[in-house]
Each structure stands twice: as C-alpha cells, then as structure tokens.
PDB file of N, CA and C in Angstrom:
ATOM      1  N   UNK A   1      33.017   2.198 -63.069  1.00  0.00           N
ATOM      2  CA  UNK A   1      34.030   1.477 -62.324  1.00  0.00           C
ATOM      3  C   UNK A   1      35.158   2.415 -61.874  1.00  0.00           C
ATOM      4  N   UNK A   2      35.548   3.012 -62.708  1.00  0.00           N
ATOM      5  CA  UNK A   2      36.688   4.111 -62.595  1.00  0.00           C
ATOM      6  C   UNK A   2      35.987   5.532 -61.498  1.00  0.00           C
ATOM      7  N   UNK A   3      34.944   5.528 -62.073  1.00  0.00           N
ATOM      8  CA  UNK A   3      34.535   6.567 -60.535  1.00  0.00           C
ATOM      9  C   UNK A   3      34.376   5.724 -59.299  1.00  0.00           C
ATOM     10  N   UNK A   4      33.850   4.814 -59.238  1.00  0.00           N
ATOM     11  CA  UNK A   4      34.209   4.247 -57.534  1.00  0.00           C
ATOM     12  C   UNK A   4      35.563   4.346 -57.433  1.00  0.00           C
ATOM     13  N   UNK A   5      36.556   4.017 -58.267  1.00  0.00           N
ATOM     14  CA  UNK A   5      37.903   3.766 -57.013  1.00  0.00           C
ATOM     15  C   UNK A   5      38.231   5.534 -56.996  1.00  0.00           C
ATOM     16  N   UNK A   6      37.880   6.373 -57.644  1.00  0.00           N
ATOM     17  CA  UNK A   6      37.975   7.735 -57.633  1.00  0.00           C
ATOM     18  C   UNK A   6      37.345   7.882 -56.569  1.00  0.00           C
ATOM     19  N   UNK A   7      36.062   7.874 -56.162  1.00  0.00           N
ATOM     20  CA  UNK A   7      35.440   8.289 -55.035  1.00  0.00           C
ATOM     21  C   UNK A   7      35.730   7.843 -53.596  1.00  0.00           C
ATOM     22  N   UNK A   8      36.347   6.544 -53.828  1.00  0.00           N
ATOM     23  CA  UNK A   8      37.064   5.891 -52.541  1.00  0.00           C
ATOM     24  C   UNK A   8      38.334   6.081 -52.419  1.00  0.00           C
ATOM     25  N   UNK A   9      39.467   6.650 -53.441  1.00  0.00           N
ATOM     26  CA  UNK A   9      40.812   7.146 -52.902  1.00  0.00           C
ATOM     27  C   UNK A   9      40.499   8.726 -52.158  1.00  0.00           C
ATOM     28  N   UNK A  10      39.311   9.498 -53.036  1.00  0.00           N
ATOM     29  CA  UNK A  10      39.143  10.569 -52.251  1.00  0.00           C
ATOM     30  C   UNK A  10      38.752  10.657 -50.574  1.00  0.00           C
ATOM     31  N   UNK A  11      37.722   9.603 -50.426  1.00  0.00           N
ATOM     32  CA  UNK A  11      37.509   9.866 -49.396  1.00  0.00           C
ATOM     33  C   UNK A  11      38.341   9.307 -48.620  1.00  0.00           C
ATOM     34  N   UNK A  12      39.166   8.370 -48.231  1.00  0.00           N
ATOM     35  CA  UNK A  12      40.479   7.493 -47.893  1.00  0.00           C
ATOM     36  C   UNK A  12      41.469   9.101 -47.701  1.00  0.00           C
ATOM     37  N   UNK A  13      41.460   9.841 -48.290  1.00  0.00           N
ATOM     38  CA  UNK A  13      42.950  10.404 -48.575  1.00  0.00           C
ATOM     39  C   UNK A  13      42.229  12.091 -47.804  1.00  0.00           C
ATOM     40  N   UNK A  14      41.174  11.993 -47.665  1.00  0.00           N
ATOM     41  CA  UNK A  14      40.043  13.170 -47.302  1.00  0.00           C
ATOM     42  C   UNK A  14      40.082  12.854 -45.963  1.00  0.00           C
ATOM     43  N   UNK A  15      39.888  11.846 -45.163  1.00  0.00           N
ATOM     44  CA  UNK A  15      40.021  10.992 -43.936  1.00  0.00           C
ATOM     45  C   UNK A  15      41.604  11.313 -42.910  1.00  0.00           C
ATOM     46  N   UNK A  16      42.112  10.988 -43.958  1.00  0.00           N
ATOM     47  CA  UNK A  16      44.145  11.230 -43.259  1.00  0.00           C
ATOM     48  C   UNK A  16      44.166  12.238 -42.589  1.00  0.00           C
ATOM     49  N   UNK A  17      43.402  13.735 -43.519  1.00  0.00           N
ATOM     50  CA  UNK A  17      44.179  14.617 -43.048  1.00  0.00           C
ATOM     51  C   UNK A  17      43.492  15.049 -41.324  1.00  0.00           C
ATOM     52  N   UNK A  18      42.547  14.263 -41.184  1.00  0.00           N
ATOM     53  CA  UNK A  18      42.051  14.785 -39.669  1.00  0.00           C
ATOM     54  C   UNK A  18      43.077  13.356 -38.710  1.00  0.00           C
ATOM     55  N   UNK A  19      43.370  12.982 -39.190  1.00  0.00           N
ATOM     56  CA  UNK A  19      44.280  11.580 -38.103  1.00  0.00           C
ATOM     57  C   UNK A  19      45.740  11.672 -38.294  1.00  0.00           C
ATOM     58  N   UNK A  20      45.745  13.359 -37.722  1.00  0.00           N
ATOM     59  CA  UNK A  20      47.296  14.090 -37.062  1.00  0.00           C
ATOM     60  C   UNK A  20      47.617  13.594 -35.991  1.00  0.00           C
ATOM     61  N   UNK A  21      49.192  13.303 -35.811  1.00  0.00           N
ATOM     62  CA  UNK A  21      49.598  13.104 -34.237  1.00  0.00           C
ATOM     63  C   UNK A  21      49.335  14.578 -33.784  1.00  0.00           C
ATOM     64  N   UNK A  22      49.526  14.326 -32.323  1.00  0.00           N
ATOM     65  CA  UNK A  22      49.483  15.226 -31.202  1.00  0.00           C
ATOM     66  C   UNK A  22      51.116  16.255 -31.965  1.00  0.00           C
ATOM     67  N   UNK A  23      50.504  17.277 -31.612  1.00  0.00           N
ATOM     68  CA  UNK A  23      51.558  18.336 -32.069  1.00  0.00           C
ATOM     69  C   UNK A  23      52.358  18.521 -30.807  1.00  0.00           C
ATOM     70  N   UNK A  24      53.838  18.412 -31.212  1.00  0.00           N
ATOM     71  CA  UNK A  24      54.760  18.460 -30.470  1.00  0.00           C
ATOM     72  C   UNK A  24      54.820  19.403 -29.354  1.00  0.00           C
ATOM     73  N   UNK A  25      54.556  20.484 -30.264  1.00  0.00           N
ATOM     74  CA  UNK A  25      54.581  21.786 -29.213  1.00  0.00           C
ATOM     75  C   UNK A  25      53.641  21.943 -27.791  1.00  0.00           C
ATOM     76  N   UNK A  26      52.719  21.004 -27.907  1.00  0.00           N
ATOM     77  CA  UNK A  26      51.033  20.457 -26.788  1.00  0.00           C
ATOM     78  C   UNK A  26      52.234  19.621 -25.972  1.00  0.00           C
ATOM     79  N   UNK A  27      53.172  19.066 -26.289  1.00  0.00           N
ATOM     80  CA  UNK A  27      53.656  18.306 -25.401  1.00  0.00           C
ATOM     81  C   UNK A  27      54.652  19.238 -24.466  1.00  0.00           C
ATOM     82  N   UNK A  28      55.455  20.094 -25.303  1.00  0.00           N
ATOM     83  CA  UNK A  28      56.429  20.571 -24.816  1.00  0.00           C
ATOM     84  C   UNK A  28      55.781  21.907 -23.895  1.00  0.00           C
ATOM     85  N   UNK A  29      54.853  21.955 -23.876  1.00  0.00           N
ATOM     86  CA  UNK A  29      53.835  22.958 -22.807  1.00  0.00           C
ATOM     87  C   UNK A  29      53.373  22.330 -22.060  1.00  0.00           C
ATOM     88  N   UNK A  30      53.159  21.118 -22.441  1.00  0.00           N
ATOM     89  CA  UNK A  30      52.836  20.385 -21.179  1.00  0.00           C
ATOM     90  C   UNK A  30      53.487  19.984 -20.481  1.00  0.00           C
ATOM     91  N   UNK A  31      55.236  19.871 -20.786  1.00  0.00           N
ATOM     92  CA  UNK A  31      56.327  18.933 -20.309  1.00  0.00           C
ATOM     93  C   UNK A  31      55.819  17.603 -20.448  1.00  0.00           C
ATOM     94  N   UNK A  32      55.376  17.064 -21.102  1.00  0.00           N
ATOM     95  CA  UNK A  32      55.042  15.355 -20.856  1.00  0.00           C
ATOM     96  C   UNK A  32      53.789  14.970 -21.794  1.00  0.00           C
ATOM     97  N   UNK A  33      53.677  13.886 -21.096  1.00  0.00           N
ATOM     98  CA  UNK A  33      52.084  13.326 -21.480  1.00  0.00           C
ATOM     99  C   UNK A  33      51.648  12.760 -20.221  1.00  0.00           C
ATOM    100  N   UNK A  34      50.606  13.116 -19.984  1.00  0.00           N
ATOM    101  CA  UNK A  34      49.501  12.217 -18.440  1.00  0.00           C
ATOM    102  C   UNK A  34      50.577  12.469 -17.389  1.00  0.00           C
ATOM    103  N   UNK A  35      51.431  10.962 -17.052  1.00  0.00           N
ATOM    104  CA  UNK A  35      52.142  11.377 -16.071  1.00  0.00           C
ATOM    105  C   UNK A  35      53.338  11.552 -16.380  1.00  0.00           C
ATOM    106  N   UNK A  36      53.690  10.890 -17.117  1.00  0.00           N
ATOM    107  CA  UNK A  36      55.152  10.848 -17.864  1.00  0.00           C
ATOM    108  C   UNK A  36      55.643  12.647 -17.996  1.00  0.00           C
ATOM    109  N   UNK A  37      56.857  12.805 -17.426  1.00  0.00           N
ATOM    110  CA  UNK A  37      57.546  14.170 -17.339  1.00  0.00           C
ATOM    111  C   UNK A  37      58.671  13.808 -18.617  1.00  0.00           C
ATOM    112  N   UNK A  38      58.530  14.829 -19.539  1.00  0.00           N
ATOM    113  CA  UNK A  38      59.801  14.805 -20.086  1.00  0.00           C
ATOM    114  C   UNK A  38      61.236  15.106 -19.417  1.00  0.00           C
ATOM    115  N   UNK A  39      62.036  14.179 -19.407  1.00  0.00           N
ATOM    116  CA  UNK A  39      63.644  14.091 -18.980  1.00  0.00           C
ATOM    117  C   UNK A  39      63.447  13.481 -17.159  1.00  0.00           C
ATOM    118  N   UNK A  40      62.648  13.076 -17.049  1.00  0.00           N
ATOM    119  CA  UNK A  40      62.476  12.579 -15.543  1.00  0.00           C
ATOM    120  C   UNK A  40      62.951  10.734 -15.665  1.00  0.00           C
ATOM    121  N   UNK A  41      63.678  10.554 -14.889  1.00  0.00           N
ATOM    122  CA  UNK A  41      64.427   9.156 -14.540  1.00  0.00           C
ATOM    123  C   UNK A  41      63.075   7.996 -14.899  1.00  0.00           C
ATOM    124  N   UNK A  42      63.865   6.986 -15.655  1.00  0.00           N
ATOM    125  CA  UNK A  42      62.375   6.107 -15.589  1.00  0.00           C
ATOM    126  C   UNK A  42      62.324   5.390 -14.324  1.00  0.00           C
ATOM    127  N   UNK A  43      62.967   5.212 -13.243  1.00  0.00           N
ATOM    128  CA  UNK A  43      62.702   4.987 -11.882  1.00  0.00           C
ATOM    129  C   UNK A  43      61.088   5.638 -11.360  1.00  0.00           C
ATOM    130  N   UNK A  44      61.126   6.723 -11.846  1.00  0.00           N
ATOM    131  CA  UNK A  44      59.979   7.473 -11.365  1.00  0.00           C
ATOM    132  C   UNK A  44      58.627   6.966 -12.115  1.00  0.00           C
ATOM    133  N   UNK A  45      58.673   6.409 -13.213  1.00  0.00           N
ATOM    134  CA  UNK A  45      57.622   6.219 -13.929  1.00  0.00           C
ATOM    135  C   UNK A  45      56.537   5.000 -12.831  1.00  0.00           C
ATOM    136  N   UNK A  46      55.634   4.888 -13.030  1.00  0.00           N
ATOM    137  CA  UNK A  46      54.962   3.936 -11.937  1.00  0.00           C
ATOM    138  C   UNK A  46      54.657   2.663 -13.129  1.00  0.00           C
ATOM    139  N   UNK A  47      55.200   1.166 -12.563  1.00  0.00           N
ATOM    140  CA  UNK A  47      55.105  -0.145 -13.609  1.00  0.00           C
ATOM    141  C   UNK A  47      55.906   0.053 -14.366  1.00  0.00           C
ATOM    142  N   UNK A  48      57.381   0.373 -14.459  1.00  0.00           N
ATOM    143  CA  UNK A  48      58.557   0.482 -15.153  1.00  0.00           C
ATOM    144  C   UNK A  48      59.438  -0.652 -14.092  1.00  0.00           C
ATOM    145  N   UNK A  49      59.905  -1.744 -14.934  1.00  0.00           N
ATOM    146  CA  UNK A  49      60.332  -2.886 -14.050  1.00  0.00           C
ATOM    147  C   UNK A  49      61.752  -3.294 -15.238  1.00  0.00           C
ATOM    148  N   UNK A  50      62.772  -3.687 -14.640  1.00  0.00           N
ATOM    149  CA  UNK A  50      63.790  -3.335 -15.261  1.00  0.00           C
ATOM    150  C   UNK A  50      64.016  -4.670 -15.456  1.00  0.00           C
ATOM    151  N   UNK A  51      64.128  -5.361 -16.499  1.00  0.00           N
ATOM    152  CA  UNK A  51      64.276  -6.458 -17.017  1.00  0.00           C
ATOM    153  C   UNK A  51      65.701  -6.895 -17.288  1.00  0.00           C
ATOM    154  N   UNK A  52      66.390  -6.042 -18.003  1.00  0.00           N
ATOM    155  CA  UNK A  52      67.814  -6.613 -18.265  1.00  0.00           C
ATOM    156  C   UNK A  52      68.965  -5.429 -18.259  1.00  0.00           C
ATOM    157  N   UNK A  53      69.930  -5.585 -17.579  1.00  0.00           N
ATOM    158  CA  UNK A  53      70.907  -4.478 -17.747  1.00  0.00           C
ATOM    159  C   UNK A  53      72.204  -5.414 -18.518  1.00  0.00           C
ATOM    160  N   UNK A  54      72.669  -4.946 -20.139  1.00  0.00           N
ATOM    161  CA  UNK A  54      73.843  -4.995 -20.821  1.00  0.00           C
ATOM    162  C   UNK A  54      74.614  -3.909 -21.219  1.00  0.00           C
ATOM    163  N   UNK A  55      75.215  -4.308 -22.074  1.00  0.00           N
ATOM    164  CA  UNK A  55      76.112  -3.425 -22.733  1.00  0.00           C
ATOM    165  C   UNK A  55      76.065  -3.167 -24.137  1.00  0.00           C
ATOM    166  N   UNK A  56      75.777  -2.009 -24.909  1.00  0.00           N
ATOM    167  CA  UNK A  56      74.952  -2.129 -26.023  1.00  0.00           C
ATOM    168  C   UNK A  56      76.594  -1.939 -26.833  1.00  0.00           C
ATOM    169  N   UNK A  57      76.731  -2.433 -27.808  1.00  0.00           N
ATOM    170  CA  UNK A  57      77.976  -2.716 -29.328  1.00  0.00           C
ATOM    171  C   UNK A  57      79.288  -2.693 -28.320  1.00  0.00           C
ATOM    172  N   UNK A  58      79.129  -3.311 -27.443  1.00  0.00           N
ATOM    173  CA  UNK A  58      79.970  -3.761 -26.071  1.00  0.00           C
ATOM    174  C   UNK A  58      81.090  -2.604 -25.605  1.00  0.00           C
ATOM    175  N   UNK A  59      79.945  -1.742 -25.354  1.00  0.00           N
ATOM    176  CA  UNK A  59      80.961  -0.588 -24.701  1.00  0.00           C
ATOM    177  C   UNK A  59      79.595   0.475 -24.125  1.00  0.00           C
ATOM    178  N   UNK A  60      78.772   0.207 -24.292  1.00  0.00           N
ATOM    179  CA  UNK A  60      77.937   1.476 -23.761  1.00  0.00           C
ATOM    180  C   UNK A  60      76.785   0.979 -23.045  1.00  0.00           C
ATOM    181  N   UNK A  61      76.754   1.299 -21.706  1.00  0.00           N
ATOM    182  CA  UNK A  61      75.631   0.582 -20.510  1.00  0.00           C
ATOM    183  C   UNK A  61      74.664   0.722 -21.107  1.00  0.00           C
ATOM    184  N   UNK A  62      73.366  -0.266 -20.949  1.00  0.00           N
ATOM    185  CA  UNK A  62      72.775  -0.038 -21.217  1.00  0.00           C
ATOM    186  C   UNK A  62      71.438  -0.544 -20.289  1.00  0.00           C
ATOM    187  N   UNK A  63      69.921  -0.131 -20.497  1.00  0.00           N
ATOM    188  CA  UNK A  63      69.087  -1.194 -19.457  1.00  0.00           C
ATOM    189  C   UNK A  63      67.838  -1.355 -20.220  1.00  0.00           C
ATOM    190  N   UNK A  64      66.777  -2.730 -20.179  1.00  0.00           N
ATOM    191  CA  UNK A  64      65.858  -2.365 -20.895  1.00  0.00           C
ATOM    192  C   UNK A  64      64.968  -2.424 -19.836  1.00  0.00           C
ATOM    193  N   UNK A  65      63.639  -2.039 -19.752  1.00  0.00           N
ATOM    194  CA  UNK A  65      62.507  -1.875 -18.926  1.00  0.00           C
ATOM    195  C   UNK A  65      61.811  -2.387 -19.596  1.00  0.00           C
TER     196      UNK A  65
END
C-alpha cells in the first residue's frame, strides 16, 4: 500500500518538472508573443474592445478591455 502512493507521488512530482512556463528570456527576444508586442498600445491589439473606462481608488484613470 505504502509503495503505491510512493510510486505515484514520484511519478506526479517526476511529471512537473517537464511542465515549465515559457522562459522569460524566449519572450524578451522575441519582444512579445504571436502578435502581441511587448509595450505596444492595446489599441493595436486586434479584438481588444474597451468595455469600461473608471477611476481606479478614485484618483487614477483607468480602462478595462
């Protein structure tokens, strides 16, 4: 009994280490992801539709998309 849950935390915990995010640095060579440019206006993004413009802790503009 005690070796199954041994053999199933191993492989569970053996599994993780290949389901890395994307390494930062792949992005920052890429400037972006697909189309998305890092620091580019979300105006530019294509299906970015601007839903509500407030004021966030009532002093700082804000907009959500």
């Amino acid at each position: 009994m005690h070796s199954r849950i041994g053999v199933t935390l191993l492989l569970i915990t053996g599994n993780l280490i290949f389901l890395q995010a994307q390494n930062v640095a792949e992005l920052d060579r890429r400037n972006g992801f697909k189309s998305i440019k890092l620091g580019s206006p979300i105006d530019s993004i294509k299906g970015a539709v601007l839903k509500k413009e407030f004021l966030e802790k009532e002093e700082f503009s804000a907009r959500l998309y």
